[in-house]
N, C-alpha and C. Protein backbone atom coordinates (compact mmCIF):
# COMPACT_ATOMS: atom_id res chain seq x y z
N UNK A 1 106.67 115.75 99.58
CA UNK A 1 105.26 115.37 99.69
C UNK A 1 104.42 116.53 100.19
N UNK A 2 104.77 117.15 101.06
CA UNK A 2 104.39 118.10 101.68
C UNK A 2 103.60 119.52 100.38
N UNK A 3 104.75 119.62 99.32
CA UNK A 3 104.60 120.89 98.42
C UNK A 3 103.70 119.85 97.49
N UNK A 4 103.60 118.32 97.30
CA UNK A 4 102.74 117.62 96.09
C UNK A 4 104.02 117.77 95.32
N UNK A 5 104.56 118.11 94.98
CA UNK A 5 105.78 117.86 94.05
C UNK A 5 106.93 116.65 93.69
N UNK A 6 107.24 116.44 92.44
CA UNK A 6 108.54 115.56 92.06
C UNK A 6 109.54 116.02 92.32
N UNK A 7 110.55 115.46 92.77
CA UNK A 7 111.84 116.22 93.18
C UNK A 7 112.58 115.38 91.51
N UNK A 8 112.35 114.32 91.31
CA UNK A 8 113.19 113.64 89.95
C UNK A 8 112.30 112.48 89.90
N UNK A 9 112.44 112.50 87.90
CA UNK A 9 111.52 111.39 87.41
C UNK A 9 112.02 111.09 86.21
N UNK A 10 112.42 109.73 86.14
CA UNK A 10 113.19 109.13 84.71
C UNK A 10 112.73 108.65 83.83
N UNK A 11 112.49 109.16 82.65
CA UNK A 11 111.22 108.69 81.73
C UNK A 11 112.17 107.46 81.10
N UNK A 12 111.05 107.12 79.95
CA UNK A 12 111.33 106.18 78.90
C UNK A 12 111.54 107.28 77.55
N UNK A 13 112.27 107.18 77.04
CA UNK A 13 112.34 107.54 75.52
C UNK A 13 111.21 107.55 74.95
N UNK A 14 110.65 108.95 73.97
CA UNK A 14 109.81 108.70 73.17
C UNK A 14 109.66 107.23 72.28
N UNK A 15 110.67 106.84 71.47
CA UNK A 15 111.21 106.32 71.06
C UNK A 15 110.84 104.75 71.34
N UNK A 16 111.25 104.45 72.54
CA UNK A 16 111.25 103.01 73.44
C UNK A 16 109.65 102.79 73.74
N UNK A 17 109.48 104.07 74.11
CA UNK A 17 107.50 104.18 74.39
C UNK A 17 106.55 103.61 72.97
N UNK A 18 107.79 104.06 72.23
CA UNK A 18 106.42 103.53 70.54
C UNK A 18 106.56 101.90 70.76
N UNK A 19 108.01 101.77 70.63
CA UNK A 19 108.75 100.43 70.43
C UNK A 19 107.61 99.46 71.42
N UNK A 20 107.63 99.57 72.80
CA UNK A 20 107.33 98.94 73.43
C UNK A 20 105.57 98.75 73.34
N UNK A 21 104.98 100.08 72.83
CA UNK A 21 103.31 100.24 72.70
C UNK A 21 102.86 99.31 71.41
N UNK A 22 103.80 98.82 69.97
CA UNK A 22 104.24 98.60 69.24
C UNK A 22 103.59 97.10 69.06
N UNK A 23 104.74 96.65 70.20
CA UNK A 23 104.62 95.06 70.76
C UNK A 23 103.46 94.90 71.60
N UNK A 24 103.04 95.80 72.51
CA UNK A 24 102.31 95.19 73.08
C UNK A 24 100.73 94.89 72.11
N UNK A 25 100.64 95.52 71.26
CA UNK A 25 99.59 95.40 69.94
C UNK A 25 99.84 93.80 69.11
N UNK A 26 101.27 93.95 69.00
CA UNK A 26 101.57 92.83 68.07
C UNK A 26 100.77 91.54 68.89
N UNK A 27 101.60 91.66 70.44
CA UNK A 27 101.36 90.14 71.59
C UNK A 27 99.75 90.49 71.62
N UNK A 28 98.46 91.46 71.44
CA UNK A 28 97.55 91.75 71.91
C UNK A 28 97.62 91.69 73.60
N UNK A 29 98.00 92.23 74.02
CA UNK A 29 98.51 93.16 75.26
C UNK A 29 97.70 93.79 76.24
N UNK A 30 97.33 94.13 77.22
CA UNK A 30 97.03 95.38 77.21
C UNK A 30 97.49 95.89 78.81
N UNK A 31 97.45 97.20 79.57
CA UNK A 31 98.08 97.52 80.19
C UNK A 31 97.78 98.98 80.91
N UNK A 32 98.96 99.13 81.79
CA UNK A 32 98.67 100.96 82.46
C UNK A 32 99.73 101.53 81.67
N UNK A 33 100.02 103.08 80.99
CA UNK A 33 101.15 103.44 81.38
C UNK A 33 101.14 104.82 81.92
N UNK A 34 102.25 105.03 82.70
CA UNK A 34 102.58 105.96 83.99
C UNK A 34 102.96 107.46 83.05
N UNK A 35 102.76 108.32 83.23
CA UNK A 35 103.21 109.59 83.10
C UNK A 35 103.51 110.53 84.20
N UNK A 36 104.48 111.37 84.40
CA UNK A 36 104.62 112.36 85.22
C UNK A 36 104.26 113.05 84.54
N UNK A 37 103.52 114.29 84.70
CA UNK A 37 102.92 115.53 84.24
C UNK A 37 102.60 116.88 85.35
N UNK A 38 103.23 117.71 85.11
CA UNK A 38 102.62 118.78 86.07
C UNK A 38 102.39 118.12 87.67
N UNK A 39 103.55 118.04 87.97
CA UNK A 39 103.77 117.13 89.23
C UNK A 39 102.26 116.20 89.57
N UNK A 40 101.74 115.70 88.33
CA UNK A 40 100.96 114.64 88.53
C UNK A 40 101.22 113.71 88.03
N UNK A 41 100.86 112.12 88.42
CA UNK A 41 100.91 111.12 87.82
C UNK A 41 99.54 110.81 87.57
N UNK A 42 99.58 109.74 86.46
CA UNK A 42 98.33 109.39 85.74
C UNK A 42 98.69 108.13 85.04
N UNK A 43 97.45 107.37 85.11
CA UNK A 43 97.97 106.35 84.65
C UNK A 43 96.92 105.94 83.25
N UNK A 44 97.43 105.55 82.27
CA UNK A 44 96.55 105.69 81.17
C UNK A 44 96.02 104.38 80.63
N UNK A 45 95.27 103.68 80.43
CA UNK A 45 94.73 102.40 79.61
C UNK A 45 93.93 102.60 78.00
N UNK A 46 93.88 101.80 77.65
CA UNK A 46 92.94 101.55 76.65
C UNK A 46 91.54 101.21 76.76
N UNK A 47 91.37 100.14 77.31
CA UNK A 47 90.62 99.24 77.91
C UNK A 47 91.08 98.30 78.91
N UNK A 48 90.09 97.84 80.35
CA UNK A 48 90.36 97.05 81.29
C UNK A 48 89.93 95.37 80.55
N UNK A 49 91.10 94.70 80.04
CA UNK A 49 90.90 93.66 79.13
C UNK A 49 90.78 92.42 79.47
N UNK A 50 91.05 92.51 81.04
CA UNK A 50 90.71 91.34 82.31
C UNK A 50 90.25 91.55 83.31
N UNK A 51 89.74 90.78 83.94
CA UNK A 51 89.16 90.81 85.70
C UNK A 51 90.44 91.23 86.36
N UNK A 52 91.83 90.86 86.10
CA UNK A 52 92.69 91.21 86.84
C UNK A 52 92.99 93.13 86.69
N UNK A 53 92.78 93.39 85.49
CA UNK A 53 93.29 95.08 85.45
C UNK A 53 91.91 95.44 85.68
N UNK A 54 90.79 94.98 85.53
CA UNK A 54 89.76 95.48 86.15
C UNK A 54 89.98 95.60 87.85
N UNK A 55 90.15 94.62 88.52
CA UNK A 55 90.51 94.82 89.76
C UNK A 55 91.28 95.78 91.05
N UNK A 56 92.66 95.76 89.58
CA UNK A 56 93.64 96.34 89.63
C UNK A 56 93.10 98.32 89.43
N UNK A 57 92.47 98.17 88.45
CA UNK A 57 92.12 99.83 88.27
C UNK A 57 90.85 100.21 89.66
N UNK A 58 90.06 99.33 90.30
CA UNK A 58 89.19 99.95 91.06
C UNK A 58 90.04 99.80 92.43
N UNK A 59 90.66 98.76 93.11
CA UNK A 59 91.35 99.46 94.48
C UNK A 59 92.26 100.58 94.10
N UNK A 60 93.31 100.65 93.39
CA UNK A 60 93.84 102.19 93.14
C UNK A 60 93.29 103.20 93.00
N UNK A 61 91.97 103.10 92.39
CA UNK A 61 91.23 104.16 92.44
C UNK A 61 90.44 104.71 93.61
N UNK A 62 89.96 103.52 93.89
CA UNK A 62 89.04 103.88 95.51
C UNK A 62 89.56 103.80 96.50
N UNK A 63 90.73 103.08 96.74
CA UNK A 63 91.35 103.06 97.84
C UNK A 63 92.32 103.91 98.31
N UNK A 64 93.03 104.13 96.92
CA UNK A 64 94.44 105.40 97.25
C UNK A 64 94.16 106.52 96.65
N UNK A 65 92.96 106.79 95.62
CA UNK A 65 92.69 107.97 94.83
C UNK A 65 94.02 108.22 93.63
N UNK A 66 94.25 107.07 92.62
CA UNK A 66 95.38 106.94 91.69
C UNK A 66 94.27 107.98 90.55
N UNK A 67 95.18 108.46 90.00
CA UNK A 67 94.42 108.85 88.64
C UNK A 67 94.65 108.29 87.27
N UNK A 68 93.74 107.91 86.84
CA UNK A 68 93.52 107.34 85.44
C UNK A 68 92.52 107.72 84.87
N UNK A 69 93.23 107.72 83.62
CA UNK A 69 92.88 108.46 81.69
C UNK A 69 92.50 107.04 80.45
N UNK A 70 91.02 106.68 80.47
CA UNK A 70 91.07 105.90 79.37
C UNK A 70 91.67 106.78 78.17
N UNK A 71 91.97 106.25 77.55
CA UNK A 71 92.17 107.20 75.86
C UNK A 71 92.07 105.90 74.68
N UNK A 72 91.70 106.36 73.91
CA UNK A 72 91.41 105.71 72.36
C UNK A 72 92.77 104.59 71.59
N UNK A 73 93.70 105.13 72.25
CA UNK A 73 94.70 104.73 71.73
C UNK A 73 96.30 104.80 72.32
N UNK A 74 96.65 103.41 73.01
CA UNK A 74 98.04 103.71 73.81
C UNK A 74 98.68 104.35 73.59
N UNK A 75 98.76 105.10 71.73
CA UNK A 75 100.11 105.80 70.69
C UNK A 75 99.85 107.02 71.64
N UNK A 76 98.59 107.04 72.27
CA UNK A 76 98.33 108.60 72.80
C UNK A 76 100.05 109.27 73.85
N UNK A 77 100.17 107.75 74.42
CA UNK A 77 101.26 108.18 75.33
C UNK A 77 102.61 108.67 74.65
N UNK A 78 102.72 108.58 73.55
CA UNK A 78 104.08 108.92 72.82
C UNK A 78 104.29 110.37 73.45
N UNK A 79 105.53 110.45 73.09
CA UNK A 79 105.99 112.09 73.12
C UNK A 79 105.55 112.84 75.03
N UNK A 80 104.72 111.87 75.14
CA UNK A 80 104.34 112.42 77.37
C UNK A 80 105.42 111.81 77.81
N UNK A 81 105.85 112.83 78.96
CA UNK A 81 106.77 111.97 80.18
C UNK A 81 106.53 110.43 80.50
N UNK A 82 106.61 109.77 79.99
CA UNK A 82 106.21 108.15 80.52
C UNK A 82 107.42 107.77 81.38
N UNK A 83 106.86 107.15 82.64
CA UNK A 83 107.74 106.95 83.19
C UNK A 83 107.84 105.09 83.77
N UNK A 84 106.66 104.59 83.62
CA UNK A 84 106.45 103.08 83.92
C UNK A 84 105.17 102.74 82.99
N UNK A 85 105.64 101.34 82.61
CA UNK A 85 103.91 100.12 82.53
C UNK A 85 103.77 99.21 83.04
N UNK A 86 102.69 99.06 83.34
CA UNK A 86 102.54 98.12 84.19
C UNK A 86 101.70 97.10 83.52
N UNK A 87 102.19 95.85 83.40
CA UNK A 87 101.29 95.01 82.29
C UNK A 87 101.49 93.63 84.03
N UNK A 88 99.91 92.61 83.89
CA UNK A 88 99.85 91.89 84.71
C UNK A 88 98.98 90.90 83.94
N UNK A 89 99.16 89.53 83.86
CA UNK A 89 98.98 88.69 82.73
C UNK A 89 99.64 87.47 83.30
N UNK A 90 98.91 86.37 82.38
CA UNK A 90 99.69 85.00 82.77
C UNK A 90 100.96 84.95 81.87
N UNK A 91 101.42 84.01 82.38
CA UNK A 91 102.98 83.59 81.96
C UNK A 91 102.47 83.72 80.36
N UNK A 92 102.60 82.31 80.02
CA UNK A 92 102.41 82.35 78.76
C UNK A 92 102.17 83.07 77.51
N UNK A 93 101.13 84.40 77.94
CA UNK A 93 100.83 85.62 77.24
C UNK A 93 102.15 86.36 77.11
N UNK A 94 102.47 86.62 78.73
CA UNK A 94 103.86 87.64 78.86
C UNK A 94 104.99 86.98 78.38
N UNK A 95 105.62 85.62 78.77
CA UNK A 95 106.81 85.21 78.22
C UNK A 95 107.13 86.22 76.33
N UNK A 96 106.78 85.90 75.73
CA UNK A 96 107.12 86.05 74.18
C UNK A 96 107.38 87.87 73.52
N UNK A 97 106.29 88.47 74.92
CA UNK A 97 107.08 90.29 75.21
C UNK A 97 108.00 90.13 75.70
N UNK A 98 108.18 89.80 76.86
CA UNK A 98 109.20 90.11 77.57
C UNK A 98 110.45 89.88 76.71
N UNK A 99 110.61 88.86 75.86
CA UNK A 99 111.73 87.85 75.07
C UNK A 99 112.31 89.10 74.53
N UNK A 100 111.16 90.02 73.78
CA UNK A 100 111.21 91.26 72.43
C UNK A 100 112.00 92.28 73.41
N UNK A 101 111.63 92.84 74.98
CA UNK A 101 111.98 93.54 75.41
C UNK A 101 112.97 93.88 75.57
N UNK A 102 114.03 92.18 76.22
CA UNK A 102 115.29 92.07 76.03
C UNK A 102 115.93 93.00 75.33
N UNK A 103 115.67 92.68 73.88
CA UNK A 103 116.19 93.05 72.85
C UNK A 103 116.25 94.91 72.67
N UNK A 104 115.49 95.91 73.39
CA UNK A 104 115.41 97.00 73.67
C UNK A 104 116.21 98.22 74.60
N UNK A 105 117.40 98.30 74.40
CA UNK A 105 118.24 99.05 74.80
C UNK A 105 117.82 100.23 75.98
N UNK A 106 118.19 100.82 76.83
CA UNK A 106 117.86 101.64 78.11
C UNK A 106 116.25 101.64 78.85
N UNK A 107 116.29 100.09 79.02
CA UNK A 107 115.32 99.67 80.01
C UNK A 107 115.88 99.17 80.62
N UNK A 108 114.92 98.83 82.35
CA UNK A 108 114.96 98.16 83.07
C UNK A 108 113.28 97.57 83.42
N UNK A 109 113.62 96.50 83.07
CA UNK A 109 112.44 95.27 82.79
C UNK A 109 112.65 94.68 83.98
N UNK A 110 111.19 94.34 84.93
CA UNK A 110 111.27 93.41 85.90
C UNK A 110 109.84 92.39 85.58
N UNK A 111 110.17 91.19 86.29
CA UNK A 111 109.36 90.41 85.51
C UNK A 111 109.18 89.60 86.88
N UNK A 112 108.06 89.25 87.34
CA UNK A 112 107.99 88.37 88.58
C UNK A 112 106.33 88.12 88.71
N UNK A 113 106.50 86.54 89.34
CA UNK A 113 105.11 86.11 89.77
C UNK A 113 104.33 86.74 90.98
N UNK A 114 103.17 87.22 91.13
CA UNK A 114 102.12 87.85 91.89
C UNK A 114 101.77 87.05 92.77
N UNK A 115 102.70 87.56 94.38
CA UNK A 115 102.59 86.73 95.41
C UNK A 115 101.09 86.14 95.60
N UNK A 116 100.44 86.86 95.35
CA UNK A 116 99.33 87.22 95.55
C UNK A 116 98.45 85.81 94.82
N UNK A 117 99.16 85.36 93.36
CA UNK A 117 98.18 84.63 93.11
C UNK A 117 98.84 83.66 91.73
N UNK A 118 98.94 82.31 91.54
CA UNK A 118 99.60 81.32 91.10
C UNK A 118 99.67 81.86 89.74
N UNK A 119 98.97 82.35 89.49
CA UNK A 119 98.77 82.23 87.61
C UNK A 119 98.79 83.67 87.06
N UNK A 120 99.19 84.33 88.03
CA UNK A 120 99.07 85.43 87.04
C UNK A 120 100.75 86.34 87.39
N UNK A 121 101.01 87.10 86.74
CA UNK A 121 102.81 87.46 86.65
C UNK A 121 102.93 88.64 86.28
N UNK A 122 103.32 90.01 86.85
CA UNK A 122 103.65 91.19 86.71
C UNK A 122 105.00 91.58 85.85
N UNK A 123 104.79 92.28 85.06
CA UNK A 123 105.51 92.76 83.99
C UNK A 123 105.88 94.26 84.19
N UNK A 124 107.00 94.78 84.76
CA UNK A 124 107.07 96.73 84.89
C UNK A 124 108.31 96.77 84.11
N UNK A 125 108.13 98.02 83.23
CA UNK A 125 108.80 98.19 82.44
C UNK A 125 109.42 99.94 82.51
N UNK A 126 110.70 100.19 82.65
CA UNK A 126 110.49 101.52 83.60
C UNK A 126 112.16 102.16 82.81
N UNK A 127 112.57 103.61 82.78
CA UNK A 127 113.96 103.86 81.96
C UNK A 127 115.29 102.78 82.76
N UNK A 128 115.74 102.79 82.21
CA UNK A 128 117.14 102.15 82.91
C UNK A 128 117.92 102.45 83.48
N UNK A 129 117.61 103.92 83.84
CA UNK A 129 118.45 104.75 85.15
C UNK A 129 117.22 104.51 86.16
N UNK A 130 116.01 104.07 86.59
CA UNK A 130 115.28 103.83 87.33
C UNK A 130 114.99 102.62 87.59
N UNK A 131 115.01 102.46 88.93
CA UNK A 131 115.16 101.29 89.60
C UNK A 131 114.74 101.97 91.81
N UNK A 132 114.12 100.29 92.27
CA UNK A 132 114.07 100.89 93.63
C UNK A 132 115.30 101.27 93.76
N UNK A 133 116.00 100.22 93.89
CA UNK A 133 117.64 100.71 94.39
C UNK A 133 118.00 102.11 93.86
N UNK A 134 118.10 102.52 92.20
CA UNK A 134 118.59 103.79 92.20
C UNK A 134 117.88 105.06 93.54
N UNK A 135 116.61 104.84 93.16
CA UNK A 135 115.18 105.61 93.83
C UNK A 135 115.85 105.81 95.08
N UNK A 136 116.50 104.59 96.34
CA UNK A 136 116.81 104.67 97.72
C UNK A 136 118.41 105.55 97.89
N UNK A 137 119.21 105.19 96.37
CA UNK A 137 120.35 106.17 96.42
C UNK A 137 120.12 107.15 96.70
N UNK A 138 119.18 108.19 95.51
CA UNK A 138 118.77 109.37 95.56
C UNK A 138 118.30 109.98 96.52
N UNK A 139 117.29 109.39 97.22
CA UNK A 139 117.21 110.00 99.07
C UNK A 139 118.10 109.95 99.65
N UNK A 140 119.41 108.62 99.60
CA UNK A 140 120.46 108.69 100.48
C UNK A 140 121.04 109.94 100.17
N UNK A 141 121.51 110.38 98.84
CA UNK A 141 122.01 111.30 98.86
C UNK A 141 121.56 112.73 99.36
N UNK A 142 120.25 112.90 99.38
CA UNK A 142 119.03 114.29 99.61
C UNK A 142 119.34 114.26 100.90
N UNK A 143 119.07 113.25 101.63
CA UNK A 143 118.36 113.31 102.98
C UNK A 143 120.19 112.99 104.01
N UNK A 144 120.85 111.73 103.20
CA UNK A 144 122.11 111.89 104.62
C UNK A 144 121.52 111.26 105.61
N UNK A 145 120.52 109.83 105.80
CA UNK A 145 120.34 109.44 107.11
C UNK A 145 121.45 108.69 107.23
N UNK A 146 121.27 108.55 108.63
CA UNK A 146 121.92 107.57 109.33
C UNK A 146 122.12 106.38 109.19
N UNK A 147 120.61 105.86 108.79
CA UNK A 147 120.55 104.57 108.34
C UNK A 147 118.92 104.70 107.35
N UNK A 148 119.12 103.23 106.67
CA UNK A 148 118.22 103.43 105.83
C UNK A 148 117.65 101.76 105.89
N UNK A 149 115.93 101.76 106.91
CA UNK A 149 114.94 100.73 106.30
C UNK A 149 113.99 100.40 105.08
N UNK A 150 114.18 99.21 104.50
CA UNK A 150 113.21 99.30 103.46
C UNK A 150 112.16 97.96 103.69
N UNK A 151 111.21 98.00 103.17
CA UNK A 151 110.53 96.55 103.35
C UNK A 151 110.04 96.02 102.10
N UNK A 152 109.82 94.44 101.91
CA UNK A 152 108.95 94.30 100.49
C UNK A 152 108.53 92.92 100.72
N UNK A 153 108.21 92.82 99.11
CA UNK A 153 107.16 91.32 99.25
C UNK A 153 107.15 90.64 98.23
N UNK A 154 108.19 91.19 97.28
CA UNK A 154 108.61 90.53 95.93
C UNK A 154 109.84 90.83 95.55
N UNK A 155 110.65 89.97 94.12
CA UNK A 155 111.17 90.37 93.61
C UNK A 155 111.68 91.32 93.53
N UNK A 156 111.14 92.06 92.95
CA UNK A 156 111.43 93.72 92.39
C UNK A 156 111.74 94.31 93.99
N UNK A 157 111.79 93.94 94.61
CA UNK A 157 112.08 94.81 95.97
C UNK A 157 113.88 94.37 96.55
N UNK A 158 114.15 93.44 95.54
CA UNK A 158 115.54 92.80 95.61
C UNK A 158 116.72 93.86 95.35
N UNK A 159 116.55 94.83 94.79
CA UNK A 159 117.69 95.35 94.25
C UNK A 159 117.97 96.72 95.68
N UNK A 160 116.44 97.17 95.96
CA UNK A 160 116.33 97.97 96.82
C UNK A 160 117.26 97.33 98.46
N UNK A 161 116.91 95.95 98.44
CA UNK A 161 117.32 95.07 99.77
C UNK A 161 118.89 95.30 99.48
N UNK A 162 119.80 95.35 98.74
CA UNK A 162 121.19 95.51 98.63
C UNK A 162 121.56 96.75 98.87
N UNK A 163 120.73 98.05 99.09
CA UNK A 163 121.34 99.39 98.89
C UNK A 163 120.46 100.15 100.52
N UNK A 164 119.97 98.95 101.61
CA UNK A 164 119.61 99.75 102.53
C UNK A 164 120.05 98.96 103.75
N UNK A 165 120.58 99.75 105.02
CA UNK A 165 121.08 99.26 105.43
C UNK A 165 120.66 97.99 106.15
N UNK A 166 118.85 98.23 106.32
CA UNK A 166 118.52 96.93 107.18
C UNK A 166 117.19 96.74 106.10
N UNK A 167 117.02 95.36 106.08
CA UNK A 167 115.70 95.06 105.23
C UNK A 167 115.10 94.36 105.89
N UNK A 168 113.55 93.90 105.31
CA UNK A 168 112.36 93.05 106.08
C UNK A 168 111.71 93.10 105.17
N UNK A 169 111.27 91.55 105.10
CA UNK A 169 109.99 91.15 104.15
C UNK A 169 109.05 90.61 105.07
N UNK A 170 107.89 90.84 104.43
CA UNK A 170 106.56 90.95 104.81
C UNK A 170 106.32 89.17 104.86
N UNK A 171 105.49 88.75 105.80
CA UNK A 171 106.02 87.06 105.90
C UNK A 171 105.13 86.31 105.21
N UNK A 172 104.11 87.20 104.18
CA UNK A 172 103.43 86.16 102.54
C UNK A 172 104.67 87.03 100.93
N UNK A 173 105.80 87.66 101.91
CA UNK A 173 106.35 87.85 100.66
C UNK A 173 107.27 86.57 99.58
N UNK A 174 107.77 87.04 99.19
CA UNK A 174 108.06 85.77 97.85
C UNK A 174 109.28 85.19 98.57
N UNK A 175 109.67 83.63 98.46
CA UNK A 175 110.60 83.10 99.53
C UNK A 175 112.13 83.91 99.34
N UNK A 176 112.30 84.44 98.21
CA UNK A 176 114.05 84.60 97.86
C UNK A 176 114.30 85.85 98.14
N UNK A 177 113.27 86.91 98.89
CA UNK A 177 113.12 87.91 99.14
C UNK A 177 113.07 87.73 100.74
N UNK A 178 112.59 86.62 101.53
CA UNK A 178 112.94 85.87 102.93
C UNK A 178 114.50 85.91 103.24
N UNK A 179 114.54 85.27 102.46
CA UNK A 179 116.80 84.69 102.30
C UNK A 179 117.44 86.01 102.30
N UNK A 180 116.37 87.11 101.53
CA UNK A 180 117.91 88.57 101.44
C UNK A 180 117.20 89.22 102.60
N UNK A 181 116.70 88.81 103.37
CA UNK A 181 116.09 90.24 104.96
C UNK A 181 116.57 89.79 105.72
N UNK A 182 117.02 91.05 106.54
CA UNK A 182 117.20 90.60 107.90
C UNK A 182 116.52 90.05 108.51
N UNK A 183 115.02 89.91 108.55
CA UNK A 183 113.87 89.70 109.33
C UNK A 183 112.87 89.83 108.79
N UNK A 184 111.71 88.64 109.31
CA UNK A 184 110.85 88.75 108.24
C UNK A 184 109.04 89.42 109.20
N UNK A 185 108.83 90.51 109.06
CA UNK A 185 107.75 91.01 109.91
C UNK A 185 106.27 90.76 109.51
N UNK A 186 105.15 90.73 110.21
CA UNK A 186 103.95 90.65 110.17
C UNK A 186 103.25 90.85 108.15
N UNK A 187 102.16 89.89 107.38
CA UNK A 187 102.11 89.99 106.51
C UNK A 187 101.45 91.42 106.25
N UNK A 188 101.42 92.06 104.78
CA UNK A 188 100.61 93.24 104.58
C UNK A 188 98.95 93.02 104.71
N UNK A 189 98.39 91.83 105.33
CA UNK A 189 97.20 91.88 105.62
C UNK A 189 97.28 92.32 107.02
N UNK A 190 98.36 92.09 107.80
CA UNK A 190 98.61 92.18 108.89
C UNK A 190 98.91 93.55 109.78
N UNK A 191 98.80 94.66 108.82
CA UNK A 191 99.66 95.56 109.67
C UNK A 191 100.98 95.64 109.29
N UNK A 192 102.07 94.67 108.84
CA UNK A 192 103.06 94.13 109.41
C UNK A 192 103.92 95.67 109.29
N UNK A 193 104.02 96.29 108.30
CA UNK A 193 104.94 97.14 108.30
C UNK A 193 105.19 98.36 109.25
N UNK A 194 103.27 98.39 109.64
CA UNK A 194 102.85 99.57 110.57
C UNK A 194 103.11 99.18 111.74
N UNK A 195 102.83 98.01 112.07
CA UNK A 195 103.20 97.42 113.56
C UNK A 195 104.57 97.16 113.74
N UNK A 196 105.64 97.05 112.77
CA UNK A 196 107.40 97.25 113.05
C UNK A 196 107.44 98.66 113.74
N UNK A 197 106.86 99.96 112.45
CA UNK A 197 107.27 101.05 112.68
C UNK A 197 106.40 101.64 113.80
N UNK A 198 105.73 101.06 114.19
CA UNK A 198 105.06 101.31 116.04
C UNK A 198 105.94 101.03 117.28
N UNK A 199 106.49 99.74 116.92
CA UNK A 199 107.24 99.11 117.69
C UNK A 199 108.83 99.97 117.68
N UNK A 200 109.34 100.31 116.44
CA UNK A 200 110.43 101.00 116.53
C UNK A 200 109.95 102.37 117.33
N UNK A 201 109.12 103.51 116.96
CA UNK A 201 109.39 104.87 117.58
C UNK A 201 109.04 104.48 118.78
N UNK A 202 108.14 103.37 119.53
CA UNK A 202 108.06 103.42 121.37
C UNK A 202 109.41 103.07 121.89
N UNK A 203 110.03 102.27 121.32
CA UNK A 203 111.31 101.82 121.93
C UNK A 203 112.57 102.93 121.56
N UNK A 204 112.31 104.14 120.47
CA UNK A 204 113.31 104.65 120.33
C UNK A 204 112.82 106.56 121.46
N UNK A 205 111.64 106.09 121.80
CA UNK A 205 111.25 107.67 122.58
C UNK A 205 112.13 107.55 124.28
């Protein structure tokens, strides 16, 4: 973080990138997708085609400073480092992609409802050597700690909860993500993660 740099980044296949840009035209779709580039990420759309990716594109933007590229045409992403998409949509829309995705060889597809809100359901679509869990190996291996905390608030944070040594979900995270933590800390409206890791370095000085 320090140099701004990627240490490792697992794309999608040119290939899988058409396949998948393909379908999302067929389902009328629409979406982010992720590129690594020149140790930057960027995230690219077509058009913001709901209040929800409208939403979605202005806190990332104003809040964390994400970068995003309208362009004319998703095909734009072919042949770039792509490394995630992020599609967020109701069930019904997403069910009948996701079905096609299956069917798409060296992905890893996660598919889960948006704690956040009844009706609408996150779709990430990312290579199949990438995953949190792989992601927390790869530091294990770099770094050699001692031990390793992770925290989350969904699904997709499940695979990461098996590969660290102590976990904690955030207490508006999703219930089956409750059942795999050790403990469940303050919600992300709350602080919760900042006020653990407050509480850990006074008690460990």
């Amino acid at each position: 973080m320090s140099e701004g740099r990627y240490l490792k980044a697992e794309t999608i296949s040119p290939e899988n990138v058409r396949r998948i840009t393909e379908l999302m035209y067929l389902f009328g779709l629409q979406g982010f997708i992720y590129t690594v580039e020149n140790d930057a990420m960027t995230a690219y759309y077509e058009k913001l085609a709901t209040k929800q990716m409208q939403l979605f594109y202005e806190e990332r933007k104003s809040r964390y400073h994400k970068r995003f590229l309208q362009t004319s045409s998703l095909y734009d992403t072919v042949g770039r480092p792509v490394v995630y998409f992020s599609l967020l949509d109701n069930r019904e829309r997403l069910d009948p992609f996701y079905e096609q995705l299956a069917k798409i060889a060296g992905l890893t597809v996660v598919y889960y409802r948006d704690v956040y809100s009844e009706d609408l359901w996150y779709l990430e679509i990312l290579s199949g050597k990438a995953s949190k869990r792989s992601g927390a190996e790869f530091l294990r291996s770099l770094f050699k700690p001692v031990r390793m905390t992770c925290f989350g608030d969904n699904l997709n944070d499940l695979p990461l909860f098996e590969v660290c040594d102590r976990k904690y979900a955030v207490s508006n995270a999703a219930w089956e993500l409750k059942r795999a933590a050790d403990g469940v800390i303050g919600s992300n409206t709350e602080n919760g993660v900042v006020e653990f890791l407050k509480r850990e370095f006074c008690e460990n000085k």
